[in-house]
N, C-alpha and C. Protein backbone atom coordinates (compact mmCIF):
# COMPACT_ATOMS: atom_id res chain seq x y z
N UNK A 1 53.72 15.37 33.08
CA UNK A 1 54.08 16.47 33.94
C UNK A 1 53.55 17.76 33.32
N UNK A 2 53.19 18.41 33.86
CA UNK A 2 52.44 19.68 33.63
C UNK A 2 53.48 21.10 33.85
N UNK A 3 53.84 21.65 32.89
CA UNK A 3 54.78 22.72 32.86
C UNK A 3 54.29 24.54 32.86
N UNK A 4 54.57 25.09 33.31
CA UNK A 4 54.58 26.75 33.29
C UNK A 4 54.79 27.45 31.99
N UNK A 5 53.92 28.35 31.44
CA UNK A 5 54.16 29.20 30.12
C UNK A 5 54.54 30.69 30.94
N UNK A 6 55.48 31.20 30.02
CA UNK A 6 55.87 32.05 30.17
C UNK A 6 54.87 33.54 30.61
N UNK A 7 53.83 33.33 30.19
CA UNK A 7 53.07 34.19 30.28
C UNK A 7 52.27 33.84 31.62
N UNK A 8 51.69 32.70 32.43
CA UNK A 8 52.15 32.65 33.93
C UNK A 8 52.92 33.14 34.63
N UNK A 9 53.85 33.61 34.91
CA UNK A 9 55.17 33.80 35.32
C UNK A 9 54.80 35.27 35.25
N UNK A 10 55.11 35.61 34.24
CA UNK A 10 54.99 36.80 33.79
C UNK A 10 53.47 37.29 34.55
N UNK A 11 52.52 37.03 34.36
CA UNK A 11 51.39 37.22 35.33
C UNK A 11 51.51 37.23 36.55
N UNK A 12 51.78 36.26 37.26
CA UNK A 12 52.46 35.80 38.89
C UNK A 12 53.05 37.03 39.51
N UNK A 13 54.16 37.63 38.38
CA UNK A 13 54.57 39.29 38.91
C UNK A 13 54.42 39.91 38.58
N UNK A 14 53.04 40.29 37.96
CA UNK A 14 52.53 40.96 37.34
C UNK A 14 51.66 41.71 38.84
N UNK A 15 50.84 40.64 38.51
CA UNK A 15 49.64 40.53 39.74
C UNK A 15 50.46 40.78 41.61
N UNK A 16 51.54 39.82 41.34
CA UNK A 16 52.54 40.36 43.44
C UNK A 16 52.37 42.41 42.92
N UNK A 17 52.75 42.70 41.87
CA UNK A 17 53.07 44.15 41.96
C UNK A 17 52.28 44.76 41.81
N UNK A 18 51.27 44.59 41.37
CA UNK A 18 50.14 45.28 41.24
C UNK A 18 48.91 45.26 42.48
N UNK A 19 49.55 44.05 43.09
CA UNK A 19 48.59 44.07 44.04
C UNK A 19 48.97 44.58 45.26
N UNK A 20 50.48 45.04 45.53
CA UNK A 20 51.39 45.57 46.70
C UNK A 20 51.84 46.79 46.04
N UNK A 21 51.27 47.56 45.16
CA UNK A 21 51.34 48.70 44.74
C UNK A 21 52.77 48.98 44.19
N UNK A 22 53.47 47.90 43.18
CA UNK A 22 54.76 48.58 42.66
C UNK A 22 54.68 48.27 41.40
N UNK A 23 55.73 49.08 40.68
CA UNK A 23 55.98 49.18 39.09
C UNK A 23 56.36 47.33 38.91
N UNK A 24 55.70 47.09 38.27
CA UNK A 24 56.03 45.95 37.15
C UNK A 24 57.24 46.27 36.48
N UNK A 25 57.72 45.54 35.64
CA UNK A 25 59.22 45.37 34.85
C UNK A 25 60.34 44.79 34.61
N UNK A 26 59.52 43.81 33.57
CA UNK A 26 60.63 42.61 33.19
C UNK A 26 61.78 43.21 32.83
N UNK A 27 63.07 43.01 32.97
CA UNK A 27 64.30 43.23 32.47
C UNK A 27 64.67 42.13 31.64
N UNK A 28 64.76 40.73 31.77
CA UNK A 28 65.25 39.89 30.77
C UNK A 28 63.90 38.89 30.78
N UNK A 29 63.35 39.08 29.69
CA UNK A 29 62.49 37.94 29.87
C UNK A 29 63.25 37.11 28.89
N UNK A 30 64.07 36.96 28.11
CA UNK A 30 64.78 36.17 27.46
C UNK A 30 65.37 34.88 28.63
N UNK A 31 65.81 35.32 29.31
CA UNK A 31 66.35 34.48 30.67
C UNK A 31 65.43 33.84 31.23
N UNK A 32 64.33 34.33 31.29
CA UNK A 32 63.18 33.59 31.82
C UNK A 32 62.88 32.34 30.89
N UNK A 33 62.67 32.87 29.58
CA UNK A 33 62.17 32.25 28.83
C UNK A 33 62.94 30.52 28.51
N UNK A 34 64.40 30.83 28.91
CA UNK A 34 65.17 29.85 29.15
C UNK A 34 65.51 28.94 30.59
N UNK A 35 65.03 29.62 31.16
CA UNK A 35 64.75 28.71 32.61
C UNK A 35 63.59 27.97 32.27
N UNK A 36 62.47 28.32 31.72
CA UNK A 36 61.06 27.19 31.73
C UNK A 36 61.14 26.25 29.88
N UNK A 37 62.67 27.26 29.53
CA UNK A 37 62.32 25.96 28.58
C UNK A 37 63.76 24.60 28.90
N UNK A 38 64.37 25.22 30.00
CA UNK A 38 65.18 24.03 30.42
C UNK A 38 64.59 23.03 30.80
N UNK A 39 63.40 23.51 31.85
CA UNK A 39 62.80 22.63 33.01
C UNK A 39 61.80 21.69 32.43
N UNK A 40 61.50 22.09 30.81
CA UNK A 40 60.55 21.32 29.97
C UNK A 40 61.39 20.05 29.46
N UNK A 41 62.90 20.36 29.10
CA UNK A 41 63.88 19.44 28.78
C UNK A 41 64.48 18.87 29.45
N UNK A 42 63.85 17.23 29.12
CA UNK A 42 64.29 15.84 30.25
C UNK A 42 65.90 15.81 29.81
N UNK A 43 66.55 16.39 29.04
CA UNK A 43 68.16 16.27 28.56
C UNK A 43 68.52 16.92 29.76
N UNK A 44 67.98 17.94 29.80
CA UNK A 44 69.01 18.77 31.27
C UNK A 44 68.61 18.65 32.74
N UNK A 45 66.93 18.36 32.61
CA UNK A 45 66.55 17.79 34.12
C UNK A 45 65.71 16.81 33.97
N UNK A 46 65.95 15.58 34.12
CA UNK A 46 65.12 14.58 34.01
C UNK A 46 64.23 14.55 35.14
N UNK A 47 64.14 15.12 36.52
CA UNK A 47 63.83 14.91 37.57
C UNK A 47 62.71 15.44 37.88
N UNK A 48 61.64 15.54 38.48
CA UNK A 48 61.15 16.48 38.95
C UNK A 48 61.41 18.03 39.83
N UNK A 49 62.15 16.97 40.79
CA UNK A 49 62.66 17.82 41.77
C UNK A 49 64.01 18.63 41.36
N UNK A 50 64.29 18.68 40.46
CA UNK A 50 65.81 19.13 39.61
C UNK A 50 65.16 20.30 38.87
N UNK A 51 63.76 20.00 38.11
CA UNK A 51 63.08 20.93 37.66
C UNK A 51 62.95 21.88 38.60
N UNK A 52 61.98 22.05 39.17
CA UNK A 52 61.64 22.68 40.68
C UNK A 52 63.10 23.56 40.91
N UNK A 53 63.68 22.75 41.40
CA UNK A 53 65.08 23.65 42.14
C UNK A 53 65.52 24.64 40.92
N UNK A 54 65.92 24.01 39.91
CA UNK A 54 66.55 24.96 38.80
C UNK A 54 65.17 26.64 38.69
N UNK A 55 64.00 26.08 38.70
CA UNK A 55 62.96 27.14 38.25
C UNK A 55 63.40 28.25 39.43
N UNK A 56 63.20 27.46 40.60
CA UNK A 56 63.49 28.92 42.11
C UNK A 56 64.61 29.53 42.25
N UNK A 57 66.21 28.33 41.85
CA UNK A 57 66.85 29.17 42.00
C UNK A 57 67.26 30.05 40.91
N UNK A 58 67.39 30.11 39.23
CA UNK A 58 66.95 31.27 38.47
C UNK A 58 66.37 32.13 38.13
N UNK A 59 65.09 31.98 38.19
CA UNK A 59 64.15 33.49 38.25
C UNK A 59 64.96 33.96 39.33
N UNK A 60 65.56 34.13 40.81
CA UNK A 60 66.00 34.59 41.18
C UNK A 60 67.24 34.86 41.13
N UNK A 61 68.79 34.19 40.51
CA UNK A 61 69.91 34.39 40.33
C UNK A 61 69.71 35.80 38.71
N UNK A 62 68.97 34.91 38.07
CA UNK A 62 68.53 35.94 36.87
C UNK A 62 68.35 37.05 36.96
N UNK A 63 67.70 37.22 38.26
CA UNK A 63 67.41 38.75 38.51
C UNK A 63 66.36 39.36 36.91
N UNK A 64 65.27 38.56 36.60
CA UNK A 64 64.75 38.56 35.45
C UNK A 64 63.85 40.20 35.26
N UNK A 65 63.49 40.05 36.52
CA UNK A 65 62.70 41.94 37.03
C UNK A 65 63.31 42.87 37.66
N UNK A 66 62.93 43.81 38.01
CA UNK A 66 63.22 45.15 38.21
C UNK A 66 63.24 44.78 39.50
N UNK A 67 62.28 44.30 40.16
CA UNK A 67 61.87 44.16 41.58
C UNK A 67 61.03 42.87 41.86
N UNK A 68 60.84 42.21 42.80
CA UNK A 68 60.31 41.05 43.38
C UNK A 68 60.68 39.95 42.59
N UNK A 69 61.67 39.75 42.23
CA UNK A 69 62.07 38.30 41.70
C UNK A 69 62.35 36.99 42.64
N UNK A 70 62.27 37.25 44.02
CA UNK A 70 62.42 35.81 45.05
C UNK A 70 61.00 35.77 45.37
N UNK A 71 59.82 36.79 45.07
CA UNK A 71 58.68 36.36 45.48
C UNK A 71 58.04 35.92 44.84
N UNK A 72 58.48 36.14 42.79
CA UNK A 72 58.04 35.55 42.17
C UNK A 72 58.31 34.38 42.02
N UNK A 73 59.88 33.61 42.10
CA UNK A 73 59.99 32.40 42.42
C UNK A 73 59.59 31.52 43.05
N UNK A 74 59.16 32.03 44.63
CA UNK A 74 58.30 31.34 45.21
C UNK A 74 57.04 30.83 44.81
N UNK A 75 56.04 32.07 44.05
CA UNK A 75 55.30 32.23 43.46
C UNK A 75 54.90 31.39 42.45
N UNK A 76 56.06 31.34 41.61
CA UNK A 76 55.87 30.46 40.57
C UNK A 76 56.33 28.45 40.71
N UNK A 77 57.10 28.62 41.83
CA UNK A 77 57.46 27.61 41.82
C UNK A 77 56.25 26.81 43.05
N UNK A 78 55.53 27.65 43.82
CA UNK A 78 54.00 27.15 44.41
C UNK A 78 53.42 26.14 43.31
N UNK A 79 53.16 27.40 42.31
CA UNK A 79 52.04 27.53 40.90
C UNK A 79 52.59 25.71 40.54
N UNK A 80 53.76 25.78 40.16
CA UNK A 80 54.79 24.55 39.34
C UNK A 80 54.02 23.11 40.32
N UNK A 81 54.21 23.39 41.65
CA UNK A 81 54.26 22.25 42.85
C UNK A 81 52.58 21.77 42.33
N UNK A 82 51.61 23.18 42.62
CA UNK A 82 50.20 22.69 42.67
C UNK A 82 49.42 21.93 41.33
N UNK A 83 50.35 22.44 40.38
CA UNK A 83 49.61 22.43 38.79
C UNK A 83 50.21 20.86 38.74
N UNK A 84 51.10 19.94 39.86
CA UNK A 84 51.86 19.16 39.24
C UNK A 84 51.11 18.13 40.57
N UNK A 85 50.40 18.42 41.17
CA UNK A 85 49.40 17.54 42.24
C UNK A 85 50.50 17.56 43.53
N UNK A 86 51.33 18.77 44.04
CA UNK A 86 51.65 19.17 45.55
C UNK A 86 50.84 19.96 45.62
N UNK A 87 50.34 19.77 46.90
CA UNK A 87 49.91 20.90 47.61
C UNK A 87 50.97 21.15 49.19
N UNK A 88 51.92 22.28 49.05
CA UNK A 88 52.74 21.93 50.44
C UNK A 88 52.43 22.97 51.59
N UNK A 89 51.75 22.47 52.52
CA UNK A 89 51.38 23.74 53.61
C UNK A 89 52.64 24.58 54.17
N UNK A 90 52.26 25.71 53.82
CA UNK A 90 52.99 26.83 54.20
C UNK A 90 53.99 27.39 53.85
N UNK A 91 54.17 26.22 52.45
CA UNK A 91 55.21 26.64 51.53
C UNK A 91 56.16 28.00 50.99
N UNK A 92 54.57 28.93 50.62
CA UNK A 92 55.15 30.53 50.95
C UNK A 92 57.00 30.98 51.92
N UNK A 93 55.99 30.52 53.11
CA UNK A 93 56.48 31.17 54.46
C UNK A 93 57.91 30.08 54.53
N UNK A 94 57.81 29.10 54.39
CA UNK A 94 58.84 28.00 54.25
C UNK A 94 60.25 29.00 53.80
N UNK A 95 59.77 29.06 52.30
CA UNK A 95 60.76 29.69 51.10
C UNK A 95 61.47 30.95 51.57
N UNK A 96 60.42 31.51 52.19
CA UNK A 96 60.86 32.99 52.18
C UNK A 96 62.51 33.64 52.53
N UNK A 97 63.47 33.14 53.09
CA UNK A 97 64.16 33.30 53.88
C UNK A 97 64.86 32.08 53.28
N UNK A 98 64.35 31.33 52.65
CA UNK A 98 65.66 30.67 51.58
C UNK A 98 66.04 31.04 50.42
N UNK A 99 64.81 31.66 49.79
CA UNK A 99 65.17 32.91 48.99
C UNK A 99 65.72 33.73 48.95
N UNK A 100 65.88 34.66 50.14
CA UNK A 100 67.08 35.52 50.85
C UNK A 100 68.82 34.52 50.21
N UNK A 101 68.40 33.79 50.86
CA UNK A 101 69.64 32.71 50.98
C UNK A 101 70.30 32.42 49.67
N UNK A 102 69.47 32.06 48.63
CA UNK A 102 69.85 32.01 47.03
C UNK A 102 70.24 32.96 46.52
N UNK A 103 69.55 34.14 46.85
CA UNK A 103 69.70 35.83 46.03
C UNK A 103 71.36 35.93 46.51
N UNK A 104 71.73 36.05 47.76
CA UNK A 104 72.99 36.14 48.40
C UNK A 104 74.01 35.25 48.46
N UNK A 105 73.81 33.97 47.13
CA UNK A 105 74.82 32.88 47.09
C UNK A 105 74.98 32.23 48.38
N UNK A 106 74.51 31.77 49.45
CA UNK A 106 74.27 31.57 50.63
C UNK A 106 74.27 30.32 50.29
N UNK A 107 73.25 29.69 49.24
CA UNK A 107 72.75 28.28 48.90
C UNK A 107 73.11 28.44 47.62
N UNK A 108 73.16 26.95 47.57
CA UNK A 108 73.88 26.77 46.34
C UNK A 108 72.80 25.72 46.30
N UNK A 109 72.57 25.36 44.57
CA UNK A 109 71.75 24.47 44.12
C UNK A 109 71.50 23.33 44.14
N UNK A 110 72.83 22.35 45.31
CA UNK A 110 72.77 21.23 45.95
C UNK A 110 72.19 21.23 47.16
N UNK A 111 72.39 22.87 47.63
CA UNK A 111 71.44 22.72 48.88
C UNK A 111 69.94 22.72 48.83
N UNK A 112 70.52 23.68 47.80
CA UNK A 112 68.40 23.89 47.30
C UNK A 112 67.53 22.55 47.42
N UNK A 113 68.65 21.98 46.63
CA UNK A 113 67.77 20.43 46.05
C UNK A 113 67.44 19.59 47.38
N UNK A 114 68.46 19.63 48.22
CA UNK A 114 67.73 19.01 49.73
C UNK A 114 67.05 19.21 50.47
N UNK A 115 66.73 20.79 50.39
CA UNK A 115 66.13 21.02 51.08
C UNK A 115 64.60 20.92 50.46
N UNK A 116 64.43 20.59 49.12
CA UNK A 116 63.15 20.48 48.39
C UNK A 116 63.09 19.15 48.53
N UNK A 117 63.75 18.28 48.59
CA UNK A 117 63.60 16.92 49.51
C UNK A 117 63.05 16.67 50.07
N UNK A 118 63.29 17.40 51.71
CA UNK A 118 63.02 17.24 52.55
C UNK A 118 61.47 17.98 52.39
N UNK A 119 61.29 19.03 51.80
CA UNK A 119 59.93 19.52 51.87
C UNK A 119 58.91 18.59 51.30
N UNK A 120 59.62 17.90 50.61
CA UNK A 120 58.59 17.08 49.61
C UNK A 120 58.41 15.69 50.15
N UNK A 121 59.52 14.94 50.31
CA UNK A 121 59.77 13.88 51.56
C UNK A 121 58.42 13.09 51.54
N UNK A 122 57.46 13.55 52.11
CA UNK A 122 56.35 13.34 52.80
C UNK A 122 55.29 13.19 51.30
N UNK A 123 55.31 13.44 50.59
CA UNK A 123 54.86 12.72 49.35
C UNK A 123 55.28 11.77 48.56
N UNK A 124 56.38 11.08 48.82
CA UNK A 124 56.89 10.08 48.42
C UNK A 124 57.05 8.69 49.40
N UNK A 125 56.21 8.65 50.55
CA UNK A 125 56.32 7.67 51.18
C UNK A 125 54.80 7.31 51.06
């Protein structure tokens, strides 16, 4: 399995803000740094898809930046899907508005996980 360095991530919203014209600014990258080293440890997620869910829904519960932290999740958790042989059409646009949903405790991380199921679904048959 092929995993995310911190300094990806950190790039990912680097580059959304710089390229939509806003200030950059990690607030905890410590927090970050512990979400991708959970998702590396089969003790706490053996799964793939457990990985995945935990990565989207922390960078965003973390609130790790100043600003765009559900787009970096998306962002990074694309990066996670493609580097790991998904490619999921329209994935972006999918997320967007479930991201909303996580930031606002809306979803909770059992929902997350089904609904990355169901997105994924179609690579496992």
């Amino acid at each position: 399995m092929n995993y995310l360095e911190i300094d990806e991530i950190l790039y990912i919203h680097s580059f959304l803000i710089n390229h939509f014209w806003w200030f950059a600014w990690i607030k905890n990258k410590w927090q970050l740094e512990s979400v991708l080293a959970h998702i590396e440890n089969d003790t706490y997620y053996k799964l793939f898809i457990d990985k995945l869910v935990h990565l989207f829904h922390w960078i965003i519960q973390f609130h790790c930046f100043n600003d765009w932290n559900k787009r970096t999740a998306i962002a990074a958790t694309h990066l996670f899907l493609i580097i790991n042989w998904y490619e999921i059409q329209d994935f972006v646009v999918k997320m967007e508005d479930i991201a909303v949903w996580v930031a606002k405790w809306t979803i909770w991380k059992e929902d997350l996980k089904k609904i990355f199921n169901s997105i994924l679904s179609s690579f496992w048959y």
